[in-house]
C-alpha atoms as a PDB file:
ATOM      1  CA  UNK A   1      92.918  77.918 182.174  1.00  0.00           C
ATOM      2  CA  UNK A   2      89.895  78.484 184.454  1.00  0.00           C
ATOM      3  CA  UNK A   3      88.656  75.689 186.274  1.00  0.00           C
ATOM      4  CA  UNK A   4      84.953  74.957 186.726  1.00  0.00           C
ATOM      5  CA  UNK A   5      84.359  76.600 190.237  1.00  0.00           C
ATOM      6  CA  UNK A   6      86.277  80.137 188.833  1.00  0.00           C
ATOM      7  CA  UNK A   7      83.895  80.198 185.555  1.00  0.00           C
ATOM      8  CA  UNK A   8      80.797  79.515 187.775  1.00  0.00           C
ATOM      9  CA  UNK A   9      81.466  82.428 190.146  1.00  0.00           C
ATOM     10  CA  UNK A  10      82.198  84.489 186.990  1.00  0.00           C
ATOM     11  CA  UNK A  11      78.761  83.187 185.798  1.00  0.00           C
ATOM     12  CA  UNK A  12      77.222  84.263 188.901  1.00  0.00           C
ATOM     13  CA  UNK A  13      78.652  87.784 189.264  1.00  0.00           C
ATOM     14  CA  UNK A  14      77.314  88.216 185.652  1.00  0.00           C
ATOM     15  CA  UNK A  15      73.635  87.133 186.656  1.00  0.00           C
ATOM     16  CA  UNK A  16      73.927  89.453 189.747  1.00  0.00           C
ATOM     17  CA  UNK A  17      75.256  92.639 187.801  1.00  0.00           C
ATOM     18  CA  UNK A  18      73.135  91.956 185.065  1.00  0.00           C
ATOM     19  CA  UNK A  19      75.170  91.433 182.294  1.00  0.00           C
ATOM     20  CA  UNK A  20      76.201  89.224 179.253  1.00  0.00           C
ATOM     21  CA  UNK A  21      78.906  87.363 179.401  1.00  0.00           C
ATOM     22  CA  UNK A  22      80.943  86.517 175.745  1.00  0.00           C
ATOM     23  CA  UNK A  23      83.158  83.774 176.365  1.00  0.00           C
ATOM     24  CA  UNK A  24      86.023  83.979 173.630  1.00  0.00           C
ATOM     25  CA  UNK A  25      87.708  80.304 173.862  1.00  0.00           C
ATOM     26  CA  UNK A  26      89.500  80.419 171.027  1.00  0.00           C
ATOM     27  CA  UNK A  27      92.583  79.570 172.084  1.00  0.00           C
ATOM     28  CA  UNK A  28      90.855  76.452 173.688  1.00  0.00           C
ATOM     29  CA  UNK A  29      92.042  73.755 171.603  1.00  0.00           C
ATOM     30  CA  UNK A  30      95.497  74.317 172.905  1.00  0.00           C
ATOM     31  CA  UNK A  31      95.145  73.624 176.579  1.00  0.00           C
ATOM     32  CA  UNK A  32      98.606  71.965 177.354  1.00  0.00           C
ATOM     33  CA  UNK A  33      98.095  68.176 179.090  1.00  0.00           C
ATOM     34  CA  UNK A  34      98.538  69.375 182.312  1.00  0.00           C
ATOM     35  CA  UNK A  35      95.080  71.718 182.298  1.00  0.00           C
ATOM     36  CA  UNK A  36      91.526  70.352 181.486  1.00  0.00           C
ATOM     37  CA  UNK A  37      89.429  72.913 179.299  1.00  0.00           C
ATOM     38  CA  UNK A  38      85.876  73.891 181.082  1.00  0.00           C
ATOM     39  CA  UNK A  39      83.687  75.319 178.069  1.00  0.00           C
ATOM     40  CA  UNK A  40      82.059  78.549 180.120  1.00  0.00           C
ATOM     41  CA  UNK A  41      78.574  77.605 178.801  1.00  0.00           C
ATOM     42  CA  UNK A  42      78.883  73.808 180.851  1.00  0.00           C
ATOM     43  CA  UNK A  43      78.061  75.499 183.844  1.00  0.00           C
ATOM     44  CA  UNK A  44      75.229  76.394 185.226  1.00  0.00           C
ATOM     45  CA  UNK A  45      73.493  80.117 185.022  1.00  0.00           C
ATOM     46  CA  UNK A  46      75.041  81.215 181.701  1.00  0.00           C
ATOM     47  CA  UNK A  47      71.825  81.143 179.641  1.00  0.00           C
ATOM     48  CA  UNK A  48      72.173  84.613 178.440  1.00  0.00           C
ATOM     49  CA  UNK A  49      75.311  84.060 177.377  1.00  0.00           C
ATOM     50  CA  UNK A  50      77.394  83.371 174.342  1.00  0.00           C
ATOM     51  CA  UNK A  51      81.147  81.690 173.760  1.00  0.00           C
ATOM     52  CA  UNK A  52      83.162  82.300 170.632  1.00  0.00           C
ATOM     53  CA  UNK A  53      84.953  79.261 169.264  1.00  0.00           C
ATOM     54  CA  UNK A  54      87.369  78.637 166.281  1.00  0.00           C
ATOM     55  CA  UNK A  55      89.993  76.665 164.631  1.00  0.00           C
ATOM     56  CA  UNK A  56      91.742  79.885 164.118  1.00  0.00           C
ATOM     57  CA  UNK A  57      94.324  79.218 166.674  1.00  0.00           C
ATOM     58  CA  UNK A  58      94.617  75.328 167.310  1.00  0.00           C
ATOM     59  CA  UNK A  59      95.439  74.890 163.319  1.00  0.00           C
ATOM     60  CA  UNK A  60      96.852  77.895 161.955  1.00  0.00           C
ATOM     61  CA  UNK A  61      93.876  79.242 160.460  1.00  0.00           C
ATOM     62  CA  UNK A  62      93.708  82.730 161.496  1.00  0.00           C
ATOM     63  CA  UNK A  63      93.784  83.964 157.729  1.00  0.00           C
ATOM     64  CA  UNK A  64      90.869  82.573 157.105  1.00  0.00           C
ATOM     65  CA  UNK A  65      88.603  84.885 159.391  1.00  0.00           C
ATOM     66  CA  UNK A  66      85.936  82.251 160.677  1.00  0.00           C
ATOM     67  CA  UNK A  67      84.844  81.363 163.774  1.00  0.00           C
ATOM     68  CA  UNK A  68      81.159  80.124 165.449  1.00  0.00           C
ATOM     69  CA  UNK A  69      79.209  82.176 168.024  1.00  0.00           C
ATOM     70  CA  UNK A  70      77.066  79.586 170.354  1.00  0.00           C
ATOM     71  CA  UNK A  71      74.440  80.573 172.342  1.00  0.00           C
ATOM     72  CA  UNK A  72      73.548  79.763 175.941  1.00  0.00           C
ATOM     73  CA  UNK A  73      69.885  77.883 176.888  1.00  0.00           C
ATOM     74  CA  UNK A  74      68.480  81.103 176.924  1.00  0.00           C
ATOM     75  CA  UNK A  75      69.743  83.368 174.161  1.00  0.00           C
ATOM     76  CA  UNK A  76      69.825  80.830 171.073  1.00  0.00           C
ATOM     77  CA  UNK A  77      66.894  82.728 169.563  1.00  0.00           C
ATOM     78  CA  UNK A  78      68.299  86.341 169.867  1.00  0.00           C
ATOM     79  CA  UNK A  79      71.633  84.809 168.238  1.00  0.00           C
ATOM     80  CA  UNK A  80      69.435  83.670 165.625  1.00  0.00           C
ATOM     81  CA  UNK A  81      67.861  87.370 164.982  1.00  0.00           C
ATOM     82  CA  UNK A  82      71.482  88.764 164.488  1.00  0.00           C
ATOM     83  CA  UNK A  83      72.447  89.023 161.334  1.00  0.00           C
ATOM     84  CA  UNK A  84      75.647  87.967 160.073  1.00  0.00           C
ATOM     85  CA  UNK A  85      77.832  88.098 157.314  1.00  0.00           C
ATOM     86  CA  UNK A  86      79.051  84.713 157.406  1.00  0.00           C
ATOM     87  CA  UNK A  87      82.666  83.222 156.841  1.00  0.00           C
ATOM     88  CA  UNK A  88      84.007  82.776 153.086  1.00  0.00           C
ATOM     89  CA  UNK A  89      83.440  79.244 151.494  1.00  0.00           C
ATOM     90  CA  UNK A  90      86.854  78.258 151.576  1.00  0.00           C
ATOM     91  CA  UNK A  91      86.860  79.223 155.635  1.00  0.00           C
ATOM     92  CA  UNK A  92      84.158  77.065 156.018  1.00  0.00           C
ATOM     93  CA  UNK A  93      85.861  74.370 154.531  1.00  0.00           C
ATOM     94  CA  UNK A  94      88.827  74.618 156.120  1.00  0.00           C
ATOM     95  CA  UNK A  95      87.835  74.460 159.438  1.00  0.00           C
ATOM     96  CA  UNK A  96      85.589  71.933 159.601  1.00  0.00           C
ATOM     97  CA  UNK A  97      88.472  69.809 158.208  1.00  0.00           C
ATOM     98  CA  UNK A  98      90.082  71.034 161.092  1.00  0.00           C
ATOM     99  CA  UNK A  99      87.615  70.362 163.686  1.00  0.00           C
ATOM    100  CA  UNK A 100      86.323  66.600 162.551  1.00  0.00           C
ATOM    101  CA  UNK A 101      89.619  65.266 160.121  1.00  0.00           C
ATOM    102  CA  UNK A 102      92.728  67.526 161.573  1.00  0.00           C
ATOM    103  CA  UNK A 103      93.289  66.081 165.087  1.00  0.00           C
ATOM    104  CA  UNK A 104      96.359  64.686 165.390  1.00  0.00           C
ATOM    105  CA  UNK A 105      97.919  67.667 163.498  1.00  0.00           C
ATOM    106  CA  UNK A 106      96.408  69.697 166.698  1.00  0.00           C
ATOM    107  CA  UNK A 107      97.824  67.183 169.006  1.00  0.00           C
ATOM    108  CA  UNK A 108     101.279  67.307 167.472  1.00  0.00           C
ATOM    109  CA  UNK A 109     101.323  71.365 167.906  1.00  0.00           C
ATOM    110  CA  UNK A 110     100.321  70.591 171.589  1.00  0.00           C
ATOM    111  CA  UNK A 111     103.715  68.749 171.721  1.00  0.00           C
ATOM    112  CA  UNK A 112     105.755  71.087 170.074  1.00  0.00           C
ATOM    113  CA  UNK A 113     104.200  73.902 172.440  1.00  0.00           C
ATOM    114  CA  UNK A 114     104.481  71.531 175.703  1.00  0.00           C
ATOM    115  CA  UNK A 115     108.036  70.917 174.821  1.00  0.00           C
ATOM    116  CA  UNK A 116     108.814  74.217 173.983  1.00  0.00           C
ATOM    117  CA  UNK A 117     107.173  76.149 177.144  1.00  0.00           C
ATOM    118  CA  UNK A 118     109.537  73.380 178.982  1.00  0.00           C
ATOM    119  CA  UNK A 119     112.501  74.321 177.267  1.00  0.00           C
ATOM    120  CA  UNK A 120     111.721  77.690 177.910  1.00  0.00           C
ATOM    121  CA  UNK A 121     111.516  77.531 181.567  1.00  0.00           C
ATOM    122  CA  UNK A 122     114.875  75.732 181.696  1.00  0.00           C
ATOM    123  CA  UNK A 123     116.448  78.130 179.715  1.00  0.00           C
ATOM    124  CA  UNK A 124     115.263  81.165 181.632  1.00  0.00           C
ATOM    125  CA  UNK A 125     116.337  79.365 185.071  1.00  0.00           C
ATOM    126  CA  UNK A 126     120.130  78.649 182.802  1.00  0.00           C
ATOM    127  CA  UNK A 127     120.737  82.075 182.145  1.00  0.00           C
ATOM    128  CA  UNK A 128     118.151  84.647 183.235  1.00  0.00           C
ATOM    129  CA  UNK A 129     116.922  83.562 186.518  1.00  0.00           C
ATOM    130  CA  UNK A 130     115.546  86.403 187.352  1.00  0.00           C
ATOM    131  CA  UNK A 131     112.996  86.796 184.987  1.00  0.00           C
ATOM    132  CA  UNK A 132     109.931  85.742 186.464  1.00  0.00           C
ATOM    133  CA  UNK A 133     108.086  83.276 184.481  1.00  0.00           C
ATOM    134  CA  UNK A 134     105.077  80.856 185.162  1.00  0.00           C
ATOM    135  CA  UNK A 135     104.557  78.137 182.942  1.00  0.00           C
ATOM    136  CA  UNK A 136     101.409  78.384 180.392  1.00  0.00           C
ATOM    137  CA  UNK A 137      98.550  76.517 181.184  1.00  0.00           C
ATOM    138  CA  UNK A 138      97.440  76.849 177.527  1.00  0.00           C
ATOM    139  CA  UNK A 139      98.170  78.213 174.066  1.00  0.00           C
ATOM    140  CA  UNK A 140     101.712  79.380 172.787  1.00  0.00           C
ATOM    141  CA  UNK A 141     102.598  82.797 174.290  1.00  0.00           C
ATOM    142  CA  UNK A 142     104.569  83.471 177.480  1.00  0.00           C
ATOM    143  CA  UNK A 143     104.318  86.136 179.869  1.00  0.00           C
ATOM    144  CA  UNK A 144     107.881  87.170 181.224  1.00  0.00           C
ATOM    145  CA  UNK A 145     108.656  89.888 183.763  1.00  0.00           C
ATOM    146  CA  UNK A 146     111.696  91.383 182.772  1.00  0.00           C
ATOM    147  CA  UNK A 147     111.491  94.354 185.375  1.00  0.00           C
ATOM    148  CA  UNK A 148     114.542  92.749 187.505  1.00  0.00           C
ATOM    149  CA  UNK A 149     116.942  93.203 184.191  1.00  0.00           C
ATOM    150  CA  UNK A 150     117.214  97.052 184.577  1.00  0.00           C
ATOM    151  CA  UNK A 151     115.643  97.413 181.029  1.00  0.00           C
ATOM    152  CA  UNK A 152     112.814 100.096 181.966  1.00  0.00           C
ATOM    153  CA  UNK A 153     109.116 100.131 181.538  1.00  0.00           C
ATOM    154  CA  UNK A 154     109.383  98.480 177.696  1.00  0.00           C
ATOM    155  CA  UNK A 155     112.245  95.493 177.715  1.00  0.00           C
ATOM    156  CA  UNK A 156     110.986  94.331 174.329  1.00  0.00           C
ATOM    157  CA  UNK A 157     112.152  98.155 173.088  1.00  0.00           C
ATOM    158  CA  UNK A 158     115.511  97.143 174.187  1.00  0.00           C
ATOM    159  CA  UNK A 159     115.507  93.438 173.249  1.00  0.00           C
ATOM    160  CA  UNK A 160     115.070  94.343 169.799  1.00  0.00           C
ATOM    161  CA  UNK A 161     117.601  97.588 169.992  1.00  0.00           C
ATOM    162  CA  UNK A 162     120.560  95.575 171.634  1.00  0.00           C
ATOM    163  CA  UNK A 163     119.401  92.063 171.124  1.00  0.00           C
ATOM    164  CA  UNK A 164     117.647  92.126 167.547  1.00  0.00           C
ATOM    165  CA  UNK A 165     115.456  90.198 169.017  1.00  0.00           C
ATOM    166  CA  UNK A 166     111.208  91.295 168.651  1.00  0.00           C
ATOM    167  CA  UNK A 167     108.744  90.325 171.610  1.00  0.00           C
ATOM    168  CA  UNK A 168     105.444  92.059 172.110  1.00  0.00           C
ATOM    169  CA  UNK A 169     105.904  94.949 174.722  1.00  0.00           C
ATOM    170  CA  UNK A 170     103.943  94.503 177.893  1.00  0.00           C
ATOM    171  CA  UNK A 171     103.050  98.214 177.294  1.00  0.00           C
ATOM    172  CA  UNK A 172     100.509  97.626 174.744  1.00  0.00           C
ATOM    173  CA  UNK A 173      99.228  95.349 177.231  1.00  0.00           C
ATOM    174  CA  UNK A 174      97.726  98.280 180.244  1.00  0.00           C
ATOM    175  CA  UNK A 175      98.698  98.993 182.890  1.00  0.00           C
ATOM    176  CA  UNK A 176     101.184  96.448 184.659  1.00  0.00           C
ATOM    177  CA  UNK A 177     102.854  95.569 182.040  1.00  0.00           C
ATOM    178  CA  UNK A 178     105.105  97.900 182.533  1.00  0.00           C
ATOM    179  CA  UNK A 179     108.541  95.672 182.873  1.00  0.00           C
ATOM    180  CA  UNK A 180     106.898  92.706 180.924  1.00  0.00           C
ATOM    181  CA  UNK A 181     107.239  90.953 177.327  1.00  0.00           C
ATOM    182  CA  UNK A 182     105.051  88.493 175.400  1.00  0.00           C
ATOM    183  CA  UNK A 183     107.247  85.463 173.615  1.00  0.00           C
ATOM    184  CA  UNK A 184     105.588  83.522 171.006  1.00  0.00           C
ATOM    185  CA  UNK A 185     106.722  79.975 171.818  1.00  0.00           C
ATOM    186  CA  UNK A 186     105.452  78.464 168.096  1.00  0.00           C
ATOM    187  CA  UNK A 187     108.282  78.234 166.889  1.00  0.00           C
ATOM    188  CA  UNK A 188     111.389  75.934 166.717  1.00  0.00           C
ATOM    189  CA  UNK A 189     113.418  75.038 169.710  1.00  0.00           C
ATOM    190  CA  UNK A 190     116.582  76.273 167.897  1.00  0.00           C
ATOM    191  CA  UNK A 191     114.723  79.309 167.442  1.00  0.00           C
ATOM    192  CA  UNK A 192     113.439  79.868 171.086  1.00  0.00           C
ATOM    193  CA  UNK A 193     117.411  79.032 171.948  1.00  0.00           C
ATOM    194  CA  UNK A 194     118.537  81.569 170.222  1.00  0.00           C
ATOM    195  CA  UNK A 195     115.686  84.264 171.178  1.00  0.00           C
ATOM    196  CA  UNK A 196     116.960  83.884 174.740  1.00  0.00           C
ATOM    197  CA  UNK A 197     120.726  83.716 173.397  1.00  0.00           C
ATOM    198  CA  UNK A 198     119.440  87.007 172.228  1.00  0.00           C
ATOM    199  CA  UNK A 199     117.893  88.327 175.613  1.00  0.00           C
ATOM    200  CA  UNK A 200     121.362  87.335 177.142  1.00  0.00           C
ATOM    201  CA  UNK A 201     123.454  89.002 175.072  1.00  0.00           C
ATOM    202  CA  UNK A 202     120.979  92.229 175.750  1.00  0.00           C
ATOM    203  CA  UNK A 203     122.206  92.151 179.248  1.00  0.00           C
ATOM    204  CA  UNK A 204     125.678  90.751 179.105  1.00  0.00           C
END
């Protein structure tokens, strides 16, 4: 999660260079307690600029394909020239539900995810505590470097092979990644237990 002074330099580098910055935040209703969420168009020199925002990710509504494009101090009249096709009804719908009736279903998957990026740490120190691993500051998905395991450039190839267990590869990620794998941590403790159950018996 970037804090205030990080999106301002950002801000300011984009001014200097003479470019547009597109903020995609997302993922922004899921900042864990620990991390305060800075909207990149609350500081100061982003008029040109534009952040994406959506209920896609803080409620489970990624099938729905909808999100809204806002439009810094300077460039709300250019956003309003674009054309667009425009979410479905039903998106519509469902995420402003989300946004102004659905909090406290958002604030129980905070839980969940706090708890389980907790659990997740502790199990990693238990058994693999080698595999490097910084707590999220937001959203659901982990970052793990795997490279100390002996399992080449692409663990998740051999998590799955050995382990039958499937992580995103690092790979698909660029370069360094190499080494790396991307957990999904919504799910079920019992089910995050037994993913790592499954990394350990990869290496056992």
């Amino acid at each position: 999660v970037h804090t205030r002074a990080e999106l301002q330099n950002v801000a300011n580098l984009a001014r200097q260079y003479g470019v547009r910055v597109i903020s995609d935040e997302i993922h922004s209703p899921l900042v864990m307690p620990t991390s305060t969420m800075v909207p990149y168009l609350s500081v100061a020199n982003t008029g040109p600029d534009f952040a994406v925002v959506s209920a896609s990710k803080g409620w489970n509504l990624a099938g729905f394909k909808a999100a809204l494009v806002l439009a810094g101090a300077d460039a709300a009249e250019e956003l309003a020239a674009l054309g667009f096709h425009g979410a479905g009804h039903i998106a519509s719908i469902a995420h402003t539900a989300a946004f102004n009736s659905a909090r406290d279903w958002n604030d129980a998957a905070i839980r969940g995810i706090d708890a389980n990026r907790k659990l997740l740490g502790d199990l990693l120190e238990t058994h693999l505590p080698t595999v490097g691993y910084r707590m999220p500051e937001a959203t659901y998905l982990a970052w793990l470097d795997c490279s100390s395991l002996g399992l080449g450039d692409d663990p998740a190839a051999a998590f799955l092979e050995k382990g039958r267990v499937a992580f995103n590869s690092g790979v698909t990620f660029g370069a360094g990644g190499e080494g790396h794998v991307r957990v999904n941590m919504a799910t079920s403790p019992e089910i995050l237990e037994e993913a790592v159950a499954r990394m350990v018996k990869t290496v056992g």
